[in-house]
C-alpha atoms as a PDB file:
ATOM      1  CA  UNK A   1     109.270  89.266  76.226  1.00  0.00           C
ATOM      2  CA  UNK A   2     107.268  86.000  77.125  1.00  0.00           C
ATOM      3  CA  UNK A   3     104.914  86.085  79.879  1.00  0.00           C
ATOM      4  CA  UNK A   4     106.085  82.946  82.445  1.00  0.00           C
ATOM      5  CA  UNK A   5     104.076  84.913  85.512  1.00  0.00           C
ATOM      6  CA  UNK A   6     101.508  81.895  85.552  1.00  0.00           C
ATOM      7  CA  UNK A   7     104.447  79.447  85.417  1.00  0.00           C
ATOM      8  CA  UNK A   8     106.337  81.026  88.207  1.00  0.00           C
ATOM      9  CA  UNK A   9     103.468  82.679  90.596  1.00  0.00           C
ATOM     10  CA  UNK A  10     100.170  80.776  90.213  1.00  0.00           C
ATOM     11  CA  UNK A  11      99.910  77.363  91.890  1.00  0.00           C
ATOM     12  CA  UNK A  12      97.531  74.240  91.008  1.00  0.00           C
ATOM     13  CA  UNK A  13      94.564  74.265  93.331  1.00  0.00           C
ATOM     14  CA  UNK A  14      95.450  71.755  95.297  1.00  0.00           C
ATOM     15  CA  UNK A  15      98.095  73.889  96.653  1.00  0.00           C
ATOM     16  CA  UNK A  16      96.110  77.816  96.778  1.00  0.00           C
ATOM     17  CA  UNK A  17      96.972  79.946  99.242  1.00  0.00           C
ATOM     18  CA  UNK A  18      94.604  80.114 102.263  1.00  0.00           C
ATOM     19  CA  UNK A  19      92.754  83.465 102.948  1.00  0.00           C
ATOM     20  CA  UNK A  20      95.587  84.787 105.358  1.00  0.00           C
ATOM     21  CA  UNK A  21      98.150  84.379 103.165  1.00  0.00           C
ATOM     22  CA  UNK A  22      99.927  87.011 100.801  1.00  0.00           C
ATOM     23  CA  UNK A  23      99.913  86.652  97.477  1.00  0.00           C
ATOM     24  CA  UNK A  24     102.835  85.021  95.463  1.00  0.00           C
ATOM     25  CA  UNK A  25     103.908  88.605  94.149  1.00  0.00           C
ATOM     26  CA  UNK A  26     104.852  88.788  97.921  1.00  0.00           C
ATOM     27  CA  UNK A  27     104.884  85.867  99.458  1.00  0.00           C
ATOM     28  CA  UNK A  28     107.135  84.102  96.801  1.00  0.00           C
ATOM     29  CA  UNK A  29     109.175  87.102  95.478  1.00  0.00           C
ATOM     30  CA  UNK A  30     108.733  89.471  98.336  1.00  0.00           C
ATOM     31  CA  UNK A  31     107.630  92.062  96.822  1.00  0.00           C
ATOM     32  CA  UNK A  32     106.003  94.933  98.982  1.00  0.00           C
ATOM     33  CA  UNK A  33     102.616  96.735  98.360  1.00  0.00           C
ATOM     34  CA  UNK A  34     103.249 100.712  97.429  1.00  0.00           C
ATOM     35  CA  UNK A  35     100.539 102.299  95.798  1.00  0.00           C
ATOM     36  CA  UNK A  36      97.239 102.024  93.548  1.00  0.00           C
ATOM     37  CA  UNK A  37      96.810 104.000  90.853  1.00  0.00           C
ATOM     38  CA  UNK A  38      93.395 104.447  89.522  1.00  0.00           C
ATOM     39  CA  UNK A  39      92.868 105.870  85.914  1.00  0.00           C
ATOM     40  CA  UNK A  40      90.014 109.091  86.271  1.00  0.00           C
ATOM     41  CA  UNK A  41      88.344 111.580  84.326  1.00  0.00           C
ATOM     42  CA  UNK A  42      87.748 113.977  87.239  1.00  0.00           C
ATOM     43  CA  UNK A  43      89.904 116.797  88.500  1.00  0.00           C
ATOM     44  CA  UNK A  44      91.169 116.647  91.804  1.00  0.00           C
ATOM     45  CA  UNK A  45      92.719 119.239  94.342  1.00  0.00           C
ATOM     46  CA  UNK A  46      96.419 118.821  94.559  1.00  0.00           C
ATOM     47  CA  UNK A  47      97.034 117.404  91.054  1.00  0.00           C
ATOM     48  CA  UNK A  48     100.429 117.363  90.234  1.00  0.00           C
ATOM     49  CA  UNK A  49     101.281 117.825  85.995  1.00  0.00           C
ATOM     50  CA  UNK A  50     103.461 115.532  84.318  1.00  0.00           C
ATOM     51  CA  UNK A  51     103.959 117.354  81.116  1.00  0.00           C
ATOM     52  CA  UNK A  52     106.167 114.761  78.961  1.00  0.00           C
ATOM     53  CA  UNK A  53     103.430 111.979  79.811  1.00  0.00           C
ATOM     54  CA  UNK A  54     100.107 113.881  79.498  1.00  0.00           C
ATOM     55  CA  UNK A  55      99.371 112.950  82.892  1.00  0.00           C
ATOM     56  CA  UNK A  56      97.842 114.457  86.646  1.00  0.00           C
ATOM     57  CA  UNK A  57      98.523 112.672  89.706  1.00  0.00           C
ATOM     58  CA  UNK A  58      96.922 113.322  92.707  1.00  0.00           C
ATOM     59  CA  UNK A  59      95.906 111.610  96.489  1.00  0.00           C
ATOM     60  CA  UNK A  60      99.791 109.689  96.739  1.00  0.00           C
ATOM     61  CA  UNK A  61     101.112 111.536  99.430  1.00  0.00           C
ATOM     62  CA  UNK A  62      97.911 112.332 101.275  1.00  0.00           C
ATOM     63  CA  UNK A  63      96.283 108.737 101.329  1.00  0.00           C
ATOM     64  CA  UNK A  64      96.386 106.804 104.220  1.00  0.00           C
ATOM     65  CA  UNK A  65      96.219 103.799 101.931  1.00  0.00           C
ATOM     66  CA  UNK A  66      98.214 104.672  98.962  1.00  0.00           C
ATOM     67  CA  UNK A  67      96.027 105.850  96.520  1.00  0.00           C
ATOM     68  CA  UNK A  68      97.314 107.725  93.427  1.00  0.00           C
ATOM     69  CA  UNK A  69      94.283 109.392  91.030  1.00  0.00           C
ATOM     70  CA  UNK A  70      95.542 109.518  87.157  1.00  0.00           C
ATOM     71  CA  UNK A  71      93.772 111.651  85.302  1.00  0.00           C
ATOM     72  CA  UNK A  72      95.354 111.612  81.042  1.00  0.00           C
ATOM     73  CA  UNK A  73      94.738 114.194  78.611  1.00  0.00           C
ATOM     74  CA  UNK A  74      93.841 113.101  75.027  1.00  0.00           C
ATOM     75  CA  UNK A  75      97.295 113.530  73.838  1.00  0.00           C
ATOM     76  CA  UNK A  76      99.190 111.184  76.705  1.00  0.00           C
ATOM     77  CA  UNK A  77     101.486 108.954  74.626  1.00  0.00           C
ATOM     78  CA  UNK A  78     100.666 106.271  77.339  1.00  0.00           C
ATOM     79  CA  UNK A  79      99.192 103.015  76.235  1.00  0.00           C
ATOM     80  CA  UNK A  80      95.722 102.543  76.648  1.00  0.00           C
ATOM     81  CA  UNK A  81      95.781 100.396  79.258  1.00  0.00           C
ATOM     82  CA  UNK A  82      97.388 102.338  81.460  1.00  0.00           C
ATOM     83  CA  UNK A  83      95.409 104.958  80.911  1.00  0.00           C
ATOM     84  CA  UNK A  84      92.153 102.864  81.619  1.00  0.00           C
ATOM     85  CA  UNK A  85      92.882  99.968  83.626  1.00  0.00           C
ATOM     86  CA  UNK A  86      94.325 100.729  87.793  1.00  0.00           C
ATOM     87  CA  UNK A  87      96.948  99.379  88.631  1.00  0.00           C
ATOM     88  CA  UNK A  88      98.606  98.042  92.037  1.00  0.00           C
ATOM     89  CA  UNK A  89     102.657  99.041  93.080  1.00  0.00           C
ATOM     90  CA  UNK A  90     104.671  96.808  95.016  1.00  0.00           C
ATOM     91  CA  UNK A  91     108.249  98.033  95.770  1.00  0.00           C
ATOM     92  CA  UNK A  92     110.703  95.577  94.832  1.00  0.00           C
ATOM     93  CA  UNK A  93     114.600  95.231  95.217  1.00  0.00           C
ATOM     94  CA  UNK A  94     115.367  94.774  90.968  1.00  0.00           C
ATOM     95  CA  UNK A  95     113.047  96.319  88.312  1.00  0.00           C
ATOM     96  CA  UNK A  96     115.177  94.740  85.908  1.00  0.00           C
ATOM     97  CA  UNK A  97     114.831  91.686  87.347  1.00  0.00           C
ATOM     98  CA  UNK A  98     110.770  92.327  88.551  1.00  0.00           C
ATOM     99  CA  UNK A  99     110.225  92.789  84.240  1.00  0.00           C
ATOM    100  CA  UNK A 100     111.932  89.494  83.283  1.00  0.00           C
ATOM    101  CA  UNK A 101     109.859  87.470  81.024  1.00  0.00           C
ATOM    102  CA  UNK A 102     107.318  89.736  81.349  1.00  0.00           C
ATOM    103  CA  UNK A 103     105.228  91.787  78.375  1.00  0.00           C
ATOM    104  CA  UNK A 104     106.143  95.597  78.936  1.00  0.00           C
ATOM    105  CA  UNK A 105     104.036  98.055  76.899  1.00  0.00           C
ATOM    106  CA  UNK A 106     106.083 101.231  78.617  1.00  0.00           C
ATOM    107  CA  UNK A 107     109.906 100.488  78.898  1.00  0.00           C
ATOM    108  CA  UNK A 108     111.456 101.870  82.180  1.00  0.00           C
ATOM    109  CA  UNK A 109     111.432 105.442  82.579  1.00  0.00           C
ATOM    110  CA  UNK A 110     111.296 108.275  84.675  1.00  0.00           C
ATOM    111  CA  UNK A 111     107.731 109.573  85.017  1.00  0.00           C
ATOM    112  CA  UNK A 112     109.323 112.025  88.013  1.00  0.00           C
ATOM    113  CA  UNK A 113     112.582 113.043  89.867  1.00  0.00           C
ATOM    114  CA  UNK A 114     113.972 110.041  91.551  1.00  0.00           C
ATOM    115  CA  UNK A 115     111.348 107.449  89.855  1.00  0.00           C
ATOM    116  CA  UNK A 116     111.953 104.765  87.644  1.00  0.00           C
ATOM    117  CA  UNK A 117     108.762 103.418  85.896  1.00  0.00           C
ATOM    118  CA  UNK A 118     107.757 100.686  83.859  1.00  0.00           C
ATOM    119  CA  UNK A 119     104.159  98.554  83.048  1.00  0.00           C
ATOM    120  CA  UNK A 120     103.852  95.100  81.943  1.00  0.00           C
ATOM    121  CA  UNK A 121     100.910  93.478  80.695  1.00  0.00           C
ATOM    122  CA  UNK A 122     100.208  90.075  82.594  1.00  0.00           C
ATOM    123  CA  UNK A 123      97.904  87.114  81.091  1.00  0.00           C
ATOM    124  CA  UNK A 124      95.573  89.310  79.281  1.00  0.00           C
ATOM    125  CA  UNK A 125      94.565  87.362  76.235  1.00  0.00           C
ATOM    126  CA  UNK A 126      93.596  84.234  78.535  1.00  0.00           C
ATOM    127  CA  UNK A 127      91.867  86.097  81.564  1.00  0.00           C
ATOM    128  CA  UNK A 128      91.851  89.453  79.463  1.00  0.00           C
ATOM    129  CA  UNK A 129      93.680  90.422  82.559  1.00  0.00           C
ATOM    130  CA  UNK A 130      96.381  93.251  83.001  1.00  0.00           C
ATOM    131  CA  UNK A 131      99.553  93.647  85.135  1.00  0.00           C
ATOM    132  CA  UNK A 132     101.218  96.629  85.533  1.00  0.00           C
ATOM    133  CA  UNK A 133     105.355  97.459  87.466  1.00  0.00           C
ATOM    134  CA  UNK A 134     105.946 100.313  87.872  1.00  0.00           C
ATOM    135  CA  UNK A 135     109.044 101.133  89.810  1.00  0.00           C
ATOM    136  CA  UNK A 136     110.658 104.179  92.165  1.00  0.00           C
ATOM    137  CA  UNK A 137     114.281 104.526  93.178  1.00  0.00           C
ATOM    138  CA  UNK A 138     114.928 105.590  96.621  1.00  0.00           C
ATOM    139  CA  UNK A 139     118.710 104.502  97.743  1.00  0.00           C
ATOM    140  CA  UNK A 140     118.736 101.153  97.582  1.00  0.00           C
ATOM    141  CA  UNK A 141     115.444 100.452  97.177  1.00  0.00           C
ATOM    142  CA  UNK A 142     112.856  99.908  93.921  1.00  0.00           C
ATOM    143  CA  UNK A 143     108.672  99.907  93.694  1.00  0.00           C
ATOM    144  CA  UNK A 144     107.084  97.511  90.852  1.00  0.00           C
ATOM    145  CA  UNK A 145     103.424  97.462  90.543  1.00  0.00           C
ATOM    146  CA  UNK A 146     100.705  95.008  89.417  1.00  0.00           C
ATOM    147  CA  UNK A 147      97.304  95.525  87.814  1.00  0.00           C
ATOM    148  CA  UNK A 148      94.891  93.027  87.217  1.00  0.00           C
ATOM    149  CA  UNK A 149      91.795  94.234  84.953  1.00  0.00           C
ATOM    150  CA  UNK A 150      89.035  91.438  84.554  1.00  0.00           C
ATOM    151  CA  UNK A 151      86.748  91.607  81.819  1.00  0.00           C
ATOM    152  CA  UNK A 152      84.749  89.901  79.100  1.00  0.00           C
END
């Protein structure tokens, strides 16, 4: 899949956003913010085991702001990224249509009862950059997520 996020979301500067303004992720395709997960090597109360991804979540449904805690074991067949780099959810209406032209390094799956998951890489060889969706079914309804990793 080609990446056309730039092409379709970022603007020239004459025409930025101003600092009160959403994003393009939400102001242009309305998506809506869900969650950030944040990669960790420290145990945390409440972790909940996801055996077929090598994974521990914790802090979803107890922070006030969405924050999920990831914590991998060695053998997680994740890809690296995800299992370093956070990442930030945004429910949208169409995964499908959310991963378009978009670099996926984990295809949609289900990570969980009633979740549908995917992550895309977004822009990284340029900005070495990384965008994540990730996406949850409720009736009628989808979550996508975005990460952005800067680096050198």
């Amino acid at each position: 899949m080609t990446n056309t996020w730039r092409s379709s979301l970022e603007v020239p500067a004459a025409d930025c956003r101003l600092v009160h303004e959403p994003p393009p992720a939400i102001a242009k395709l309305g998506w809506r913010y869900h969650h950030l997960g944040i990669p960790t090597d420290v145990a945390r109360p409440g972790e909940t085991y996801l055996e077929q991804l090598g994974l521990y979540v914790s802090g979803f449904s107890t922070s006030p702001y969405g924050v999920e805690w990831m914590r991998f074991e060695k053998h997680s067949p994740l890809h690296e990224l995800i299992k370093t780099v956070p990442h930030i959810a945004f429910e949208v209406d169409d995964l499908e249509a959310a991963l378009q032209d978009q670099e996926v390094i984990c295809p949609p799956g289900s990570p969980s009862e009633g979740v549908r998951a995917a992550m895309i890489v977004h822009n990284a060889p340029l900005l070495n950059s990384s965008a994540f969706a990730s996406t949850a079914t409720q009736p009628g309804r989808e979550v996508s997520a975005c990460c952005r990793r800067m680096g050198v």
